[in-house]
N, C-alpha and C. Protein backbone atom coordinates (compact mmCIF):
# COMPACT_ATOMS: atom_id res chain seq x y z
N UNK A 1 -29.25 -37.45 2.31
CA UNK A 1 -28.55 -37.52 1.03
C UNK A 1 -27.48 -38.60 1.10
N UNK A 2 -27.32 -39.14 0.15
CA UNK A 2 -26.39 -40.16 0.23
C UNK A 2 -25.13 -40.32 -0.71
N UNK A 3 -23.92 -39.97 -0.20
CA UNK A 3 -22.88 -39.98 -1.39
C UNK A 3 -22.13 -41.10 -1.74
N UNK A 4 -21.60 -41.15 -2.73
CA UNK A 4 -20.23 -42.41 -3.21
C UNK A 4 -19.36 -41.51 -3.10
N UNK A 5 -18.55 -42.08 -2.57
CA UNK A 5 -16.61 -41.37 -2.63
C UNK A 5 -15.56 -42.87 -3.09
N UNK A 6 -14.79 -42.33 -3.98
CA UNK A 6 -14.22 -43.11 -4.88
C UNK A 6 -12.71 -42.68 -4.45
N UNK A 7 -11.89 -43.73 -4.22
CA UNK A 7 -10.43 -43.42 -4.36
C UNK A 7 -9.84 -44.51 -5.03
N UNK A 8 -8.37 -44.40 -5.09
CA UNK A 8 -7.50 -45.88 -5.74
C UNK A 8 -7.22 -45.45 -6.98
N UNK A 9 -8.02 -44.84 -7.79
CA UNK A 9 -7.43 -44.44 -9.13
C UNK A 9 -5.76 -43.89 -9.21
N UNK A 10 -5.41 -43.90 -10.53
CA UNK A 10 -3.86 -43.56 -10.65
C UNK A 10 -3.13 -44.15 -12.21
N UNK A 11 -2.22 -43.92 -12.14
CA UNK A 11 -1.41 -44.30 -13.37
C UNK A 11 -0.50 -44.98 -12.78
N UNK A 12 -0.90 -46.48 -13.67
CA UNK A 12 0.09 -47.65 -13.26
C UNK A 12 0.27 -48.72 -14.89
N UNK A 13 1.68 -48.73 -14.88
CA UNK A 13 1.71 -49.80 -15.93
C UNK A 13 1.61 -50.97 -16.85
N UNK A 14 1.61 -51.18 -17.47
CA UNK A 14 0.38 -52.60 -18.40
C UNK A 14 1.37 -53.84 -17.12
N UNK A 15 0.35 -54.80 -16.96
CA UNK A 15 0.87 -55.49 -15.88
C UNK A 15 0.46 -55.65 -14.56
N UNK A 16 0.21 -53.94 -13.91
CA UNK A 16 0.50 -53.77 -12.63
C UNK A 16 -1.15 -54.14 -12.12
N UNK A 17 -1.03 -53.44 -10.73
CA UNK A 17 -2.63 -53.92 -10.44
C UNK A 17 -2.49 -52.40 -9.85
N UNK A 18 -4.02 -52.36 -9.47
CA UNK A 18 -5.01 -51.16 -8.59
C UNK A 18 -5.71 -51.76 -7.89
N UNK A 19 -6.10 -50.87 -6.82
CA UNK A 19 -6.84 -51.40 -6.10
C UNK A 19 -8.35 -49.89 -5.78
N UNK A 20 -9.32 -49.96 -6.11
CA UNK A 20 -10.53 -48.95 -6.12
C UNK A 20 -11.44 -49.17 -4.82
N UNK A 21 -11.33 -48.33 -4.48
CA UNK A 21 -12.54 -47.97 -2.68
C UNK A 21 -13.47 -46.99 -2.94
N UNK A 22 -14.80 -47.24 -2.49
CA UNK A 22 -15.98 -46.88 -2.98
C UNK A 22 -17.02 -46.55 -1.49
N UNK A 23 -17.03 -45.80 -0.82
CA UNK A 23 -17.46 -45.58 0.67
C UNK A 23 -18.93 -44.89 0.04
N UNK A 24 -20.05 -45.64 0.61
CA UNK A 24 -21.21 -44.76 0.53
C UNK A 24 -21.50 -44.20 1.93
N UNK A 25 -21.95 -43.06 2.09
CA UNK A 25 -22.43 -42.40 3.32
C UNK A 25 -23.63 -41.76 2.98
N UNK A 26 -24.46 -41.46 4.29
CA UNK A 26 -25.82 -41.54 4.43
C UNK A 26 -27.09 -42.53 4.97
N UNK A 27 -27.83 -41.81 5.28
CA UNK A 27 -29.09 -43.10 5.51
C UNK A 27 -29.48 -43.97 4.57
N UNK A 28 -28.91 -45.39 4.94
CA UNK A 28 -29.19 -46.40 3.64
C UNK A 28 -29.96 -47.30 4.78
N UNK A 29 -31.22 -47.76 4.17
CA UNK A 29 -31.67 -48.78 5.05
C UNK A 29 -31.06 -50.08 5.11
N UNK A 30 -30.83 -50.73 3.18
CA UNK A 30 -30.14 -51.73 3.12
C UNK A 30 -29.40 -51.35 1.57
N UNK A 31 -28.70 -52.29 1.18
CA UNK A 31 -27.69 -52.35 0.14
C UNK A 31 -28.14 -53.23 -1.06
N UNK A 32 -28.79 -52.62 -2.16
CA UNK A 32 -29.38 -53.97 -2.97
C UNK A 32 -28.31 -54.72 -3.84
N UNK A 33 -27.16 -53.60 -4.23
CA UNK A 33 -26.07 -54.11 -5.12
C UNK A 33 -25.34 -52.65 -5.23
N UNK A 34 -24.01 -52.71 -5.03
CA UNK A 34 -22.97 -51.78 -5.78
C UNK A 34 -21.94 -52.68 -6.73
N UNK A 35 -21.33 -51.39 -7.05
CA UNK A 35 -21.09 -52.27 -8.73
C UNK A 35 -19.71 -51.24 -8.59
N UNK A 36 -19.24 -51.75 -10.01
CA UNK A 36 -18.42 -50.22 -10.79
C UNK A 36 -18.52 -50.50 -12.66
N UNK A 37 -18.70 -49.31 -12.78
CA UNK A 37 -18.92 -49.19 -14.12
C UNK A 37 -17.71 -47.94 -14.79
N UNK A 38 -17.43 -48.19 -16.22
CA UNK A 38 -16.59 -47.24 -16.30
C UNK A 38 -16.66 -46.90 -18.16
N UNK A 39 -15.79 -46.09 -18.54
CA UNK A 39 -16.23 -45.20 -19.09
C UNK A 39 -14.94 -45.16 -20.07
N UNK A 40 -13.96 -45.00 -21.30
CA UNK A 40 -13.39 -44.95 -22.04
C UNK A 40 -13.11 -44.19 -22.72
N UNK A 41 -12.67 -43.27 -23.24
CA UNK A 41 -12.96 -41.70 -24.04
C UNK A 41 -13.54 -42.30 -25.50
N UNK A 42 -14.22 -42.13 -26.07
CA UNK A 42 -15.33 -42.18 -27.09
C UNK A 42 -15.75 -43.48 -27.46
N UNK A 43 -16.28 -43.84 -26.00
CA UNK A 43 -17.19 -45.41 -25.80
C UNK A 43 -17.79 -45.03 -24.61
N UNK A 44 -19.14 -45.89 -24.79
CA UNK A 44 -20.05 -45.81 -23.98
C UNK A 44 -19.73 -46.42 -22.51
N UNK A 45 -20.34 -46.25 -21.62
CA UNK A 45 -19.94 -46.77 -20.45
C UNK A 45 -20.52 -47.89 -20.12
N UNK A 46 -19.38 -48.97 -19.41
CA UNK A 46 -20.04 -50.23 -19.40
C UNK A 46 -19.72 -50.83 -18.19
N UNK A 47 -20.37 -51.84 -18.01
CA UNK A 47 -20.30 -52.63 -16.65
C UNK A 47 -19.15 -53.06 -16.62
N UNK A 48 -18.33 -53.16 -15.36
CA UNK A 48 -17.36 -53.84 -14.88
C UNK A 48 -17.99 -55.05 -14.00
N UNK A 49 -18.19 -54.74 -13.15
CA UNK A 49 -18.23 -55.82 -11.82
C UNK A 49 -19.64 -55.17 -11.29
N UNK A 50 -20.42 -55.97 -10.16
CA UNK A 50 -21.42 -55.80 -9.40
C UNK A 50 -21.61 -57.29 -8.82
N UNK A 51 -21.88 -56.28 -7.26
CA UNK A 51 -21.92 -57.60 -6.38
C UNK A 51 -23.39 -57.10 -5.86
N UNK A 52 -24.54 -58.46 -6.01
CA UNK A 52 -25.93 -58.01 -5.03
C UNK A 52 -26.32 -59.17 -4.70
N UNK A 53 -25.91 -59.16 -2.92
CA UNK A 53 -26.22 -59.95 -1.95
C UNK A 53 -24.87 -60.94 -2.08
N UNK A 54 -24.90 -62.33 -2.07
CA UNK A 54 -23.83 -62.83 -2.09
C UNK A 54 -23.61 -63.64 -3.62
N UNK A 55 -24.34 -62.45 -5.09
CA UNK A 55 -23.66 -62.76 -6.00
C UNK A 55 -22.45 -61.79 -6.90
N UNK A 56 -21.95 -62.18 -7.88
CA UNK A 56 -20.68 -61.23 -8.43
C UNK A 56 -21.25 -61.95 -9.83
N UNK A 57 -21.09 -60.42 -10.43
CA UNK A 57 -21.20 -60.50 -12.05
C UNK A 57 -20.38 -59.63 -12.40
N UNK A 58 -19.16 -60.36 -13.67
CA UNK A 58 -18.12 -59.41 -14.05
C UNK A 58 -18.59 -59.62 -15.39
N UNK A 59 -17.87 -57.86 -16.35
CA UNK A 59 -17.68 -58.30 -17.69
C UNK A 59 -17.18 -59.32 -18.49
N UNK A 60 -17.18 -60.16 -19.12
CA UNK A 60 -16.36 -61.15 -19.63
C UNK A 60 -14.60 -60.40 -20.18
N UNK A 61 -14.24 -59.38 -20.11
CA UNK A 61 -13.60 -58.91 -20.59
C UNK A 61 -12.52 -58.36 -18.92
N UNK A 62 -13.06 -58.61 -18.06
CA UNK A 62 -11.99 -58.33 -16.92
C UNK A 62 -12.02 -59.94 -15.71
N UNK A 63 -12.72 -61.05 -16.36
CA UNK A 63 -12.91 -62.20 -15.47
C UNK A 63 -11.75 -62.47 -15.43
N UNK A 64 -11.25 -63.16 -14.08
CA UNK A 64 -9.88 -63.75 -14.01
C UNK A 64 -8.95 -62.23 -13.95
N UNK A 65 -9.28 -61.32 -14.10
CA UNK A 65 -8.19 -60.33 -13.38
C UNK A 65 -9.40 -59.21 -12.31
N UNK A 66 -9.79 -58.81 -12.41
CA UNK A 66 -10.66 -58.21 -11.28
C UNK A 66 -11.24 -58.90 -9.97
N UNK A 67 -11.40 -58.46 -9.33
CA UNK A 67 -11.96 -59.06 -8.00
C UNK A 67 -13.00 -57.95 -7.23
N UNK A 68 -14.09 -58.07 -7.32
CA UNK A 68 -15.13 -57.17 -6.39
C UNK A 68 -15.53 -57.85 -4.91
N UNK A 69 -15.19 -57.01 -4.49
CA UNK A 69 -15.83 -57.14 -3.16
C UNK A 69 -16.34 -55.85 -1.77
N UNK A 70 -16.95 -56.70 -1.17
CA UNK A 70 -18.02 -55.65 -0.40
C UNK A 70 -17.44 -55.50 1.24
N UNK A 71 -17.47 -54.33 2.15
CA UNK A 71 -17.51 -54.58 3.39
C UNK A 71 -18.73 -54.01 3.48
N UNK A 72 -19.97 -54.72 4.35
CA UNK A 72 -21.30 -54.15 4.40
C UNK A 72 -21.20 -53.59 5.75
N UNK A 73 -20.63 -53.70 6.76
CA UNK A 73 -20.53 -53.08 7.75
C UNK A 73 -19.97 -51.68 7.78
N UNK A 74 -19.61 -51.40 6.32
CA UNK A 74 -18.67 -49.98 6.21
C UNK A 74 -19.39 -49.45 5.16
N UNK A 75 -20.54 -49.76 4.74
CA UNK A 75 -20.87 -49.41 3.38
C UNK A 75 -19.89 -49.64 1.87
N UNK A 76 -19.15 -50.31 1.94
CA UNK A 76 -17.85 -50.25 0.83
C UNK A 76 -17.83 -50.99 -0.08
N UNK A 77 -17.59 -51.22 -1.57
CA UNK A 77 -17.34 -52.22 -2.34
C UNK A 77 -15.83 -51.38 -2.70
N UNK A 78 -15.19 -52.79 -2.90
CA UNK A 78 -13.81 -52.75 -3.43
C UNK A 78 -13.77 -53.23 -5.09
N UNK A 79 -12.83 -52.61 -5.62
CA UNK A 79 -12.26 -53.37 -7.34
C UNK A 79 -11.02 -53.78 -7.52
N UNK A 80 -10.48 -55.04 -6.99
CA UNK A 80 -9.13 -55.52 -6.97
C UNK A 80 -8.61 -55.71 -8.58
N UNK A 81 -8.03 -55.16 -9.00
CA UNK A 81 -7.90 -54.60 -10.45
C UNK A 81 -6.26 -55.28 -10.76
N UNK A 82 -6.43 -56.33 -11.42
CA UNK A 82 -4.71 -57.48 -11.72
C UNK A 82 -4.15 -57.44 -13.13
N UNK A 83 -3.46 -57.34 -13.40
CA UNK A 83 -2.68 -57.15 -14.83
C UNK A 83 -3.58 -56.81 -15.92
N UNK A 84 -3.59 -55.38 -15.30
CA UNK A 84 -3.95 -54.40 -16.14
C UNK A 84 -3.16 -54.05 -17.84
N UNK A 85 -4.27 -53.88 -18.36
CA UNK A 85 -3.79 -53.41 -19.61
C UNK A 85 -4.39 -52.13 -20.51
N UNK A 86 -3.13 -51.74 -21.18
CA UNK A 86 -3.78 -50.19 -21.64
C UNK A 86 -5.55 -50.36 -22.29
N UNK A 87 -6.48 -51.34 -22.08
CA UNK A 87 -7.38 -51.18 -22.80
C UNK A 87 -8.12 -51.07 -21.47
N UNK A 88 -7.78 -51.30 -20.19
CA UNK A 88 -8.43 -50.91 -19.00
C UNK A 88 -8.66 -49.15 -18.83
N UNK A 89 -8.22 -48.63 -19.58
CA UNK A 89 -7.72 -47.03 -19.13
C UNK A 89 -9.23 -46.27 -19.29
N UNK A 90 -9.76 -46.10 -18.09
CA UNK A 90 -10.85 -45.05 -18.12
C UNK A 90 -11.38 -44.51 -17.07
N UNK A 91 -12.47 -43.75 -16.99
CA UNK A 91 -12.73 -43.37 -15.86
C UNK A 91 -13.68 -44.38 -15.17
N UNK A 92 -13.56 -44.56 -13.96
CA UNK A 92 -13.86 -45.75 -13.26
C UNK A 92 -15.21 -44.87 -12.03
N UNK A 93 -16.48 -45.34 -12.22
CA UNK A 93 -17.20 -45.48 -11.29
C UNK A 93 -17.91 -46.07 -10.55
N UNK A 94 -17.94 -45.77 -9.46
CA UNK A 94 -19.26 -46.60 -8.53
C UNK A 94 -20.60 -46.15 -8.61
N UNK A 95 -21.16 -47.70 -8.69
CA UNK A 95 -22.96 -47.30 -8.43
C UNK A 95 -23.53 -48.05 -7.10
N UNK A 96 -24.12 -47.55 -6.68
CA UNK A 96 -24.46 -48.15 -5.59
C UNK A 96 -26.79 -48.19 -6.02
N UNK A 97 -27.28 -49.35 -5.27
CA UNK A 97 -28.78 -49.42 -5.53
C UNK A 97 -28.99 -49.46 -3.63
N UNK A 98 -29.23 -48.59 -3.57
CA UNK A 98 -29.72 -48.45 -2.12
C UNK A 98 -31.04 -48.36 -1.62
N UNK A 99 -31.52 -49.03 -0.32
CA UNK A 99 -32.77 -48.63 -0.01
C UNK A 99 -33.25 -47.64 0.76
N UNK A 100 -34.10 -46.62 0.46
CA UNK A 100 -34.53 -45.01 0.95
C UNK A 100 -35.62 -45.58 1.61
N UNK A 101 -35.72 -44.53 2.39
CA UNK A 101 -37.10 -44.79 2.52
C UNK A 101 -38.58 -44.64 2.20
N UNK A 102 -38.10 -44.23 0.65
CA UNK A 102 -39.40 -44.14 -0.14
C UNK A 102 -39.14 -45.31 -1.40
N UNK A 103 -37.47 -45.84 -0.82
CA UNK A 103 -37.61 -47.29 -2.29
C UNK A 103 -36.66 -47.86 -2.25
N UNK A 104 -36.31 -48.08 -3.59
CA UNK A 104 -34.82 -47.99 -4.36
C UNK A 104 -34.21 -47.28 -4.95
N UNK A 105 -33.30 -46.48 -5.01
CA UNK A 105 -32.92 -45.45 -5.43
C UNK A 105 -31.13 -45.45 -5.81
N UNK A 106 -30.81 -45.35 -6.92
CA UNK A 106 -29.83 -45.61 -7.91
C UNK A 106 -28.73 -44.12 -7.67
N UNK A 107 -27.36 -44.65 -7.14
CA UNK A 107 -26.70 -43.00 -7.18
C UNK A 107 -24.90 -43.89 -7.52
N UNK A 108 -24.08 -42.80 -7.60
CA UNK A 108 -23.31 -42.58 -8.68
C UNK A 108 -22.25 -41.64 -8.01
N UNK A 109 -20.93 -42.48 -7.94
CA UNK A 109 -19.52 -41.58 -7.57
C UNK A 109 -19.38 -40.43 -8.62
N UNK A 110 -18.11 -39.78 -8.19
CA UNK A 110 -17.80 -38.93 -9.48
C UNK A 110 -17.09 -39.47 -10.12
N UNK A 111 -16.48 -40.34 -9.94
CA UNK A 111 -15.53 -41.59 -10.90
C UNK A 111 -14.43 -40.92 -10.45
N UNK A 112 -13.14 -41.90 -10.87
CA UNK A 112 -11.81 -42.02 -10.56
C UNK A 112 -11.16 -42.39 -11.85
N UNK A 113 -10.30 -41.71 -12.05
CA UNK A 113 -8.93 -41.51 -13.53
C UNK A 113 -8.20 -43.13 -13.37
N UNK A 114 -8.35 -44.00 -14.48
CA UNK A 114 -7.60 -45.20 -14.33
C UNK A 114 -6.45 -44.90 -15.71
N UNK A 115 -5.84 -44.92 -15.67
CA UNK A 115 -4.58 -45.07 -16.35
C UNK A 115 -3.56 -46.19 -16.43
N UNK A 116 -3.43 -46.92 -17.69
CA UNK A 116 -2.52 -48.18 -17.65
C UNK A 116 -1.61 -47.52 -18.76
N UNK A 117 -0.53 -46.95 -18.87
CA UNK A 117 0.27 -46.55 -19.59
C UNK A 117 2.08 -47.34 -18.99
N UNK A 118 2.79 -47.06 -20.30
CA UNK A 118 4.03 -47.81 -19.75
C UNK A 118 4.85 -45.85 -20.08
């Protein structure tokens, strides 16, 4: 079985930064792409960032303040999160596309509380 564990979430003010850690554990053969996607109270959930292999695709709406990145030796993607603003505020998850050994197979943190309030 393979989990996401999510930390870094918190309440921080328009301005400030976060920083999001995303640890997968389990038998992964290889790593096709983890990401983070997140979630808004009555909006659909949408892509933030995803890194697969040595590319990065951000929303146009967090370029120039987010930063994704991966330690593959730890299983980890990071979300370096920079002058934040209250329209950042949601629940923040990781996806990870991992290889099983029957494929590819798609799994999912429980997400983390982002809060940009003053």
């Amino acid at each position: 079985q393979v989990q996401l564990v999510e930390s870094g979430g918190g309440l921080v003010q328009p301005g400030g930064s976060l920083r999001l850690s995303c640890a997968a554990s389990g038998t992964i053969f290889a790593i096709n792409a983890m990401g983070w996607y997140r979630q808004a109270p009555g909006k659909q959930c949408e892509l933030v960032a995803i890194a697969s292999g040595g590319s990065r695709k951000y929303a146009d709406f967090v370029k120039g303040r987010f930063t994704i990145s991966r330690d593959n030796a730890k299983n980890t993607v990071y979300l370096q999160m920079n002058r934040l603003t209250p329209e950042d505020t949601a629940v923040y998850y990781c996806y990870g596309d991992f290889m099983r050994s029957w494929g590819p197979t798609d799994y999912w943190g429980q997400g983390t509380q982002v809060t940009v309030s003053s």
